[in-house]
C-alpha atoms as a PDB file:
ATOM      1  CA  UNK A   1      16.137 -29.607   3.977  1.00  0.00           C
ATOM      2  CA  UNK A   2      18.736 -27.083   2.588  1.00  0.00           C
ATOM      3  CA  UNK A   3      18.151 -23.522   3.006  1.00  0.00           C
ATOM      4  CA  UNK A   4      19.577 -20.648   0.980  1.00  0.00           C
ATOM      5  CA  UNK A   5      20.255 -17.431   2.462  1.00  0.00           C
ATOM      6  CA  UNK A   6      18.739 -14.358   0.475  1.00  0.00           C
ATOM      7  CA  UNK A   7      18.679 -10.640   1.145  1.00  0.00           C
ATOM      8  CA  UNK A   8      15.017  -9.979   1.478  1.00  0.00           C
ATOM      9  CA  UNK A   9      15.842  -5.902   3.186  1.00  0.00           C
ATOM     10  CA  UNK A  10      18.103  -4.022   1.384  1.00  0.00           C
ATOM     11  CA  UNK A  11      20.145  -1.390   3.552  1.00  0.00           C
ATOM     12  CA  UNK A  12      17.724   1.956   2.929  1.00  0.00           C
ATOM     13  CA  UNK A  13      14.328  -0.476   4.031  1.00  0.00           C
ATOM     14  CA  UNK A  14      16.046  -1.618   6.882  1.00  0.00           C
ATOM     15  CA  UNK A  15      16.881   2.244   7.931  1.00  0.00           C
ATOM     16  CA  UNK A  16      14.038   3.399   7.345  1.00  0.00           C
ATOM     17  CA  UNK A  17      12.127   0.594   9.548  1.00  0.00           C
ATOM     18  CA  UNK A  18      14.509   1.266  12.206  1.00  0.00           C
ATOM     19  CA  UNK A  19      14.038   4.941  12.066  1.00  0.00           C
ATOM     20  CA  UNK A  20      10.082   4.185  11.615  1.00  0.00           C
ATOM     21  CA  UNK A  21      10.153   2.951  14.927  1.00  0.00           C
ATOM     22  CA  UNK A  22      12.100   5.137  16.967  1.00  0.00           C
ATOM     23  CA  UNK A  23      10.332   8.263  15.777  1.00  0.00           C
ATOM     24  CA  UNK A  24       6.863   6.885  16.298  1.00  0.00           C
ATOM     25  CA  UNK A  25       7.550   6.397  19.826  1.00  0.00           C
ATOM     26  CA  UNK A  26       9.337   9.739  20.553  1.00  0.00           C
ATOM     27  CA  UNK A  27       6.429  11.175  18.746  1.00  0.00           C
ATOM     28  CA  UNK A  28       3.708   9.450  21.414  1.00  0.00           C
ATOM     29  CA  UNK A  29       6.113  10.185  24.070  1.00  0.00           C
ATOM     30  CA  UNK A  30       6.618  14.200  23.184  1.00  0.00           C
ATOM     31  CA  UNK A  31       2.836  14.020  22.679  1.00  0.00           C
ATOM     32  CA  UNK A  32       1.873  12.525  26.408  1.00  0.00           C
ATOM     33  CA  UNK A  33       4.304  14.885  28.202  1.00  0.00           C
ATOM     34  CA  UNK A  34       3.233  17.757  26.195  1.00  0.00           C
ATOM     35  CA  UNK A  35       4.530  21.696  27.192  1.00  0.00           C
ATOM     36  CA  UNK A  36       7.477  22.467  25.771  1.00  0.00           C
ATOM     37  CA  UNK A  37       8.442  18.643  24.113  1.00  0.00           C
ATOM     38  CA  UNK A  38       5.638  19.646  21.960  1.00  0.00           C
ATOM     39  CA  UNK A  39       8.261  21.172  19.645  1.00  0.00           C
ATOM     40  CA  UNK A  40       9.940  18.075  19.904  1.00  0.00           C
ATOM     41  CA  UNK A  41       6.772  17.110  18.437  1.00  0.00           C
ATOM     42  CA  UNK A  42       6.528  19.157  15.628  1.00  0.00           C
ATOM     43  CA  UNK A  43       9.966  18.466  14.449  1.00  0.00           C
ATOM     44  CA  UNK A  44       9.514  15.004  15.017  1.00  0.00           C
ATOM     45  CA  UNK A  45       6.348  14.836  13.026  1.00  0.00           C
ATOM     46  CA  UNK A  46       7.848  16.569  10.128  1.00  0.00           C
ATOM     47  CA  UNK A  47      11.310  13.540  10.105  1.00  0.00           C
ATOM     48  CA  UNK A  48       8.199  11.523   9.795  1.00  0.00           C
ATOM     49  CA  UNK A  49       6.664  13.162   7.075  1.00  0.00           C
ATOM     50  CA  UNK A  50       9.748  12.783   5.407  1.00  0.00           C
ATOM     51  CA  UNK A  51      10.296   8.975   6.321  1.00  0.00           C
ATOM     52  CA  UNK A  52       6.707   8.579   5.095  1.00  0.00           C
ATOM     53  CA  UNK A  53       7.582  10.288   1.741  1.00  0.00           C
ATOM     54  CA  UNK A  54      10.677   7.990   1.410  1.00  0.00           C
ATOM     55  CA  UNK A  55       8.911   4.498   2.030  1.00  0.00           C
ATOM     56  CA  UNK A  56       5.923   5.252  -0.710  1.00  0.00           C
ATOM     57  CA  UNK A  57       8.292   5.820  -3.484  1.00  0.00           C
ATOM     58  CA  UNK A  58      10.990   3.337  -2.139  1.00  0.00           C
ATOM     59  CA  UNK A  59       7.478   0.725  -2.200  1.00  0.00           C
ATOM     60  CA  UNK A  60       8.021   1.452  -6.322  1.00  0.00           C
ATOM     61  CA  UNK A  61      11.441   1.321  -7.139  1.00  0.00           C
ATOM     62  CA  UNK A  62      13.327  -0.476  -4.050  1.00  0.00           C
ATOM     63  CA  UNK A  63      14.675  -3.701  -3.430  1.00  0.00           C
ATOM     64  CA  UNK A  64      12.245  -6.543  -4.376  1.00  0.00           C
ATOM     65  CA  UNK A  65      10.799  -7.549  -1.634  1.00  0.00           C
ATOM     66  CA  UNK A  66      10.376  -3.647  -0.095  1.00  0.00           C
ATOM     67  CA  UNK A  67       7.929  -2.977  -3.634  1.00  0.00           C
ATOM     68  CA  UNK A  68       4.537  -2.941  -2.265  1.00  0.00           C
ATOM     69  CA  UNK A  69       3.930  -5.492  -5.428  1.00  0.00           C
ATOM     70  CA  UNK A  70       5.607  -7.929  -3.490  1.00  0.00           C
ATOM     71  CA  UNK A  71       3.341  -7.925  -0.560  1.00  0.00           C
ATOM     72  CA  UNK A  72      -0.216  -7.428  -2.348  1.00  0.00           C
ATOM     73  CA  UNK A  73      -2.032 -10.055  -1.646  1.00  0.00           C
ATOM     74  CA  UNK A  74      -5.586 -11.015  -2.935  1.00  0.00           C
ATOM     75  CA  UNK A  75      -8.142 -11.974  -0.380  1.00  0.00           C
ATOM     76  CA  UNK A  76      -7.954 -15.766  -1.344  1.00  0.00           C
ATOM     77  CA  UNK A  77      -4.335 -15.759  -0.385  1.00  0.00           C
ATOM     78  CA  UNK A  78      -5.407 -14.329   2.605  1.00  0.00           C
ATOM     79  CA  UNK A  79      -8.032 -16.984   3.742  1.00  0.00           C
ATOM     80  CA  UNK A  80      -5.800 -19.425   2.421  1.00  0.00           C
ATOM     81  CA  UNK A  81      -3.098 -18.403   4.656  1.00  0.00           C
ATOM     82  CA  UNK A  82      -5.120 -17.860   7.857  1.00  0.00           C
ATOM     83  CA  UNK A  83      -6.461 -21.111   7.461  1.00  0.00           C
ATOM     84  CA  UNK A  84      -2.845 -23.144   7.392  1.00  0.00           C
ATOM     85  CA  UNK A  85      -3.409 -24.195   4.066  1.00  0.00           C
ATOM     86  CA  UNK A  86      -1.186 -21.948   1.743  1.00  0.00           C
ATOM     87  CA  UNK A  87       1.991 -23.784   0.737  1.00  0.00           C
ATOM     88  CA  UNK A  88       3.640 -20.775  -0.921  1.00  0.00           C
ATOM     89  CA  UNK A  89       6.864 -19.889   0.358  1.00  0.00           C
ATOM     90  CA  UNK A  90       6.268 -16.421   2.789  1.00  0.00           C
ATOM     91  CA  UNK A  91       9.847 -14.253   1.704  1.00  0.00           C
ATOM     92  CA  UNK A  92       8.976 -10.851   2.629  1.00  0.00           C
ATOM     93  CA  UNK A  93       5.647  -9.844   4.178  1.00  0.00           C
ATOM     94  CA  UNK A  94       3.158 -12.445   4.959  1.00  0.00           C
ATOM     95  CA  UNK A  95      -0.416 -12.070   3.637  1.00  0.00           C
ATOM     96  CA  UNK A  96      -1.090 -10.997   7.547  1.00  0.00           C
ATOM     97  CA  UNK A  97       1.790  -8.855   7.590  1.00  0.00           C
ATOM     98  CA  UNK A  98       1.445  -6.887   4.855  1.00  0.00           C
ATOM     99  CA  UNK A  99      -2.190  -5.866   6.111  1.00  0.00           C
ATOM    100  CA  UNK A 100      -0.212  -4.865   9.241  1.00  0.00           C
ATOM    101  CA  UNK A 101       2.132  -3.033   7.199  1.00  0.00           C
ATOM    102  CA  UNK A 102      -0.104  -1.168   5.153  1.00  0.00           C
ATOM    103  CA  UNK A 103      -2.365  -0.384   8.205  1.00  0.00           C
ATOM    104  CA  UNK A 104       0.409   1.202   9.945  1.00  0.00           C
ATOM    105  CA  UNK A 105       1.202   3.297   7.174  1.00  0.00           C
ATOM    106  CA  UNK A 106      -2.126   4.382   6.437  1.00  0.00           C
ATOM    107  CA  UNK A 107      -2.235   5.383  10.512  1.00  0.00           C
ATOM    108  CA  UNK A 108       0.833   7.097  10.284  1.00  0.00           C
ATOM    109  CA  UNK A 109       0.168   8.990   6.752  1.00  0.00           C
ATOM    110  CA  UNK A 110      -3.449   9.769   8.655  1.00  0.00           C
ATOM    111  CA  UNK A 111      -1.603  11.444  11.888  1.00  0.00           C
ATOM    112  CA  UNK A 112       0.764  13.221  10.032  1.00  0.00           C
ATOM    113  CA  UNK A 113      -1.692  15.004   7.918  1.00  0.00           C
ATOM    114  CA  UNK A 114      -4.040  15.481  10.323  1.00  0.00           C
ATOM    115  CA  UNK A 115      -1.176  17.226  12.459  1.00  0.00           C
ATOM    116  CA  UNK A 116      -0.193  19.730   9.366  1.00  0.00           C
ATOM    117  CA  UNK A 117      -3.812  20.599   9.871  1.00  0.00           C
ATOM    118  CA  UNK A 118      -4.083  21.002  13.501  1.00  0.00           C
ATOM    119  CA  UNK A 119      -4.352  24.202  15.692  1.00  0.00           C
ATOM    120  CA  UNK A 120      -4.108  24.035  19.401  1.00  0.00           C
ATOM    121  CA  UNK A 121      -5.657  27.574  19.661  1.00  0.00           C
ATOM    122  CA  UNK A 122      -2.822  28.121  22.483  1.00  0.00           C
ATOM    123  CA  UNK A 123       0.386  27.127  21.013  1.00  0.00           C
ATOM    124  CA  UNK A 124       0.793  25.197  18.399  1.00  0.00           C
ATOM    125  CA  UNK A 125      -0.661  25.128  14.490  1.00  0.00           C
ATOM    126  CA  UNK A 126       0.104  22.803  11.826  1.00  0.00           C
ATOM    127  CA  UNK A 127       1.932  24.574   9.011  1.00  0.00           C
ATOM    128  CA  UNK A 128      -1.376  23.771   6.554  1.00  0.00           C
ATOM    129  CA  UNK A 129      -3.717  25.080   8.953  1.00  0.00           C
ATOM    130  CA  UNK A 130      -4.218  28.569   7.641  1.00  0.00           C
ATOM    131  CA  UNK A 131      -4.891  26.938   4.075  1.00  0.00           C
ATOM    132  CA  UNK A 132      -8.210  25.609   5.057  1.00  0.00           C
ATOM    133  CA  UNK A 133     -11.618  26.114   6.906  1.00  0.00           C
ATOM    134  CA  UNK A 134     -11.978  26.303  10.707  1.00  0.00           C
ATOM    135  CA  UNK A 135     -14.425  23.257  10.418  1.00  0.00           C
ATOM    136  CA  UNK A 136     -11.502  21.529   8.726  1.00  0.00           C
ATOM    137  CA  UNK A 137      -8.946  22.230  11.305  1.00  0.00           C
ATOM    138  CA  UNK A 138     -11.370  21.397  13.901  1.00  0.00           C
ATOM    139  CA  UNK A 139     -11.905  18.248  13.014  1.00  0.00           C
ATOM    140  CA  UNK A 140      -8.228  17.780  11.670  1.00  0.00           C
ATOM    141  CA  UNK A 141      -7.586  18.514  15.635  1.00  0.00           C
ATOM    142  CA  UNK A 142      -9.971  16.340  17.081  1.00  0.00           C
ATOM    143  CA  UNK A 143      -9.087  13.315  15.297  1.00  0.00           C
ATOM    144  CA  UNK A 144      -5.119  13.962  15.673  1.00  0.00           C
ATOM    145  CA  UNK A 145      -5.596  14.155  19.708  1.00  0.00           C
ATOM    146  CA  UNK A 146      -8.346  11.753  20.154  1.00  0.00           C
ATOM    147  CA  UNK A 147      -8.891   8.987  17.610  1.00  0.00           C
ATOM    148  CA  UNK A 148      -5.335   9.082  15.605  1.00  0.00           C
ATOM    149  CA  UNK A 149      -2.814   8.339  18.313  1.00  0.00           C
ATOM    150  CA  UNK A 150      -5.093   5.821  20.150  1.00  0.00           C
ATOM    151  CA  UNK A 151      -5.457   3.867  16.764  1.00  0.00           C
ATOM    152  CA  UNK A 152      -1.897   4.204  15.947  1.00  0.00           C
ATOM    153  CA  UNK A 153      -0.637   3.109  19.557  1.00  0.00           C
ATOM    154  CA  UNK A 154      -3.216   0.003  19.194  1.00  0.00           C
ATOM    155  CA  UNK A 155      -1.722  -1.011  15.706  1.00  0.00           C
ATOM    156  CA  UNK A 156       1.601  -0.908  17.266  1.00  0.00           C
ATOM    157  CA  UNK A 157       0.529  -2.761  20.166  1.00  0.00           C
ATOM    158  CA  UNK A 158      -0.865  -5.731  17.558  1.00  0.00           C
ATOM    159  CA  UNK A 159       2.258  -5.397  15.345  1.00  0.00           C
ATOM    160  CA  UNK A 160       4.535  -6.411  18.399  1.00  0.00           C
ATOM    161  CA  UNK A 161       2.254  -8.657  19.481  1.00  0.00           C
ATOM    162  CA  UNK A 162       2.351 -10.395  16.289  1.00  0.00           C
ATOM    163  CA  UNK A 163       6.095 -10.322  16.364  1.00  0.00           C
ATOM    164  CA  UNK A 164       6.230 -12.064  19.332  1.00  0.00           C
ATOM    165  CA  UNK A 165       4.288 -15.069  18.138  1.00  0.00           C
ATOM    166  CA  UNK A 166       5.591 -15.475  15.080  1.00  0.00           C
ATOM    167  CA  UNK A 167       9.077 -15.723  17.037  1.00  0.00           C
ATOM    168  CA  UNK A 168       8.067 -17.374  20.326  1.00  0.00           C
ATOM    169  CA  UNK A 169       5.522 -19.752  18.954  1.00  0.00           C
ATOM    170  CA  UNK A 170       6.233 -20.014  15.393  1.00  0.00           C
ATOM    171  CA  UNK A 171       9.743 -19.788  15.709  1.00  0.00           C
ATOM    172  CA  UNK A 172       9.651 -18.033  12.455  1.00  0.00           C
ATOM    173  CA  UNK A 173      13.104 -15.369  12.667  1.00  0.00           C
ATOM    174  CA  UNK A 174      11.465 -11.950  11.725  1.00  0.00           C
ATOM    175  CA  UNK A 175      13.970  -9.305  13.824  1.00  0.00           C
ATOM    176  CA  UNK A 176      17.269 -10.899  12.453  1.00  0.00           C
ATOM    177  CA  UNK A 177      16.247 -10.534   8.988  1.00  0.00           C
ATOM    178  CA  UNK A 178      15.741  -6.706   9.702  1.00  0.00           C
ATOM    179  CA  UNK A 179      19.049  -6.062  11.184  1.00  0.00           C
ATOM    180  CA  UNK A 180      21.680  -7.638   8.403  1.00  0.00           C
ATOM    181  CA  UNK A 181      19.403  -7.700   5.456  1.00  0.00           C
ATOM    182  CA  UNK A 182      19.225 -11.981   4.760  1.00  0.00           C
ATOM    183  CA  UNK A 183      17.037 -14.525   5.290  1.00  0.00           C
ATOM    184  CA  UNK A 184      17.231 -18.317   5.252  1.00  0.00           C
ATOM    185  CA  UNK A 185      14.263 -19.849   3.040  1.00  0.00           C
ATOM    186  CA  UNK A 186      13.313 -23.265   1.738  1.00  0.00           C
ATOM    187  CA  UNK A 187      14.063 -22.705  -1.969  1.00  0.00           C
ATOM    188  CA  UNK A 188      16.286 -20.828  -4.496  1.00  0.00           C
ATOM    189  CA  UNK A 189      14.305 -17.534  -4.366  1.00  0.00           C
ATOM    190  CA  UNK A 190      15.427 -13.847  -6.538  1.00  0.00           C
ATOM    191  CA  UNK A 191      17.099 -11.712  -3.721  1.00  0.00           C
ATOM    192  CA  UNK A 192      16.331  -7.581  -3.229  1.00  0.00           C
ATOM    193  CA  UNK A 193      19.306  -5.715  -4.613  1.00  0.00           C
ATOM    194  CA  UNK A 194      21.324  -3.918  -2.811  1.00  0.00           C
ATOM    195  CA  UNK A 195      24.270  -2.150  -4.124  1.00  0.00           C
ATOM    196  CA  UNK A 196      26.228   0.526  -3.838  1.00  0.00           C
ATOM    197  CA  UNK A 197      23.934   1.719  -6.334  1.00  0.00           C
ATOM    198  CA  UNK A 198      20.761   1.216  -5.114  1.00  0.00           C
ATOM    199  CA  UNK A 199      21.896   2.511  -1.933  1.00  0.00           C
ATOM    200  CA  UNK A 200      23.554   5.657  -3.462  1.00  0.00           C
ATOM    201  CA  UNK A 201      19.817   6.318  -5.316  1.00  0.00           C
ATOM    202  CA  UNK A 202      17.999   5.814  -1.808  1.00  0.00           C
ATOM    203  CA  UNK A 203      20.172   8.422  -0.046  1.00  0.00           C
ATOM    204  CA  UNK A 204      19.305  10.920  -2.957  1.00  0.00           C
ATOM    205  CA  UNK A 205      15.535  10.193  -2.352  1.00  0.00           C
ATOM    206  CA  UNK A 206      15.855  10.354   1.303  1.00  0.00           C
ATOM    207  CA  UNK A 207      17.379  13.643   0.689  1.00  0.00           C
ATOM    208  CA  UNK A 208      14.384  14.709  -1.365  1.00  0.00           C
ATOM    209  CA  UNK A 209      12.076  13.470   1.195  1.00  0.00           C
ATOM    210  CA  UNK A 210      13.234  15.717   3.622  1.00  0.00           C
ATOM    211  CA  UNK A 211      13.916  18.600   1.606  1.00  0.00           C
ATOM    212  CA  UNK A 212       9.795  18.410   0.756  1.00  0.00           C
ATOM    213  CA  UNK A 213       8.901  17.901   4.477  1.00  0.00           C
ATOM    214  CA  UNK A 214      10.780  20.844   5.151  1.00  0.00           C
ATOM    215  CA  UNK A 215       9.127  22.862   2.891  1.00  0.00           C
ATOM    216  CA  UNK A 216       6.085  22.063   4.242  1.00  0.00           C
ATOM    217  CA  UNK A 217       6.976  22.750   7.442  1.00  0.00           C
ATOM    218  CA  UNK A 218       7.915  26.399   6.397  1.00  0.00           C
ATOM    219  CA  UNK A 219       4.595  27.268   4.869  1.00  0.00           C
ATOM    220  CA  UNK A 220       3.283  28.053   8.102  1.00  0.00           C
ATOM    221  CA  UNK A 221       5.320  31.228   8.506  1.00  0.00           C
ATOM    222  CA  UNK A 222       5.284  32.599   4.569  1.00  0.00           C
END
């Protein structure tokens, strides 16, 4: 059968995965050693706020297959799919993958709030902390240390997990496609653009991005 080679990731959705990933897990790992990598922490969790700001408008006006209209999928797709009987070509996100996509962003969007929001009472407080109740922050604490990271590490633990079978078993190539950008599929199918253009617009967004998360991470000290 003759395959075509497409590029599913543009450049800016493959950096930002990339960058995803390595912040997430200096973020668990500042958390478990605590003392002073928690401000490792804190700086860490505002590069996140900022990735996080990037992918949700990049999911409207990136490549094609990075639009979170690519990857919505109705729950008969869904069945259909888990049950081996969907014959429509998988490009970007599976029907199973994008419910691990958006469920990692959801956990991540969760944990970053809920960190603007903490207070420590010894050492550290999240920059919104002072703009709320007590009863908020306390509970914006409790689930940050307790519930959020657990839930987050156990979605990562799945998402890997689900990695490796699509590769080992499946033998479907998921990691290649996220380092160069292409992807060989079974029919002619409308490739992501990426440009010089496009990219030029995603580093002005990324800029934005972090130029808000900085600003929020000042309003702790006005």
């Amino acid at each position: 059968m003759q395959q075509h080679k497409v590029r599913v990731w543009d450049l800016p959705t493959r950096l930002f995965h990339w960058l995803l990933a390595a912040t997430t897990v200096a973020l668990v790992a500042t958390a478990k050693v605590g003392g002073n990598a928690m401000q490792w922490h804190l700086w860490l969790g505002h590069v996140m706020l900022a990735l996080l700001l990037f992918r949700l408008v990049w999911g409207l006006v990136g490549g094609r297959w990075a639009r979170f209209s690519s990857f919505l999928h109705s729950p008969a797709q869904l069945w259909r799919y888990l049950r081996g009987r969907s014959d429509e070509p998988v490009v970007g996100h599976s029907p199973l993958g994008a419910l691990s996509v958006f469920a990692l962003l959801g956990a991540l969007l969760a944990q970053v709030a809920s960190g603007l929001l903490s207070d420590d009472e010894i050492a550290f407080a999240g920059p919104l902390a002072r703009f709320v109740s007590g009863d908020t922050v306390g509970l914006a604490t409790w689930f940050h240390s307790d519930v959020g990271q657990y839930l987050l590490i156990a979605l990562v633990a799945l998402h890997l997990l689900a990695i490796a079978f699509y590769v080992l078993v499946r033998r479907h190539a998921l990691v290649r496609p996220m380092l160069h950008g292409d992807k060989l599929v079974s029919q002619p199918t409308a490739a992501s653009r990426d440009d010089a253009a496009t990219r030029a617009g995603a580093a002005v967004l990324a800029a934005l991005s972090s130029a808000l998360a900085w600003w929020v991470s000042g309003l702790g000290s006005v």
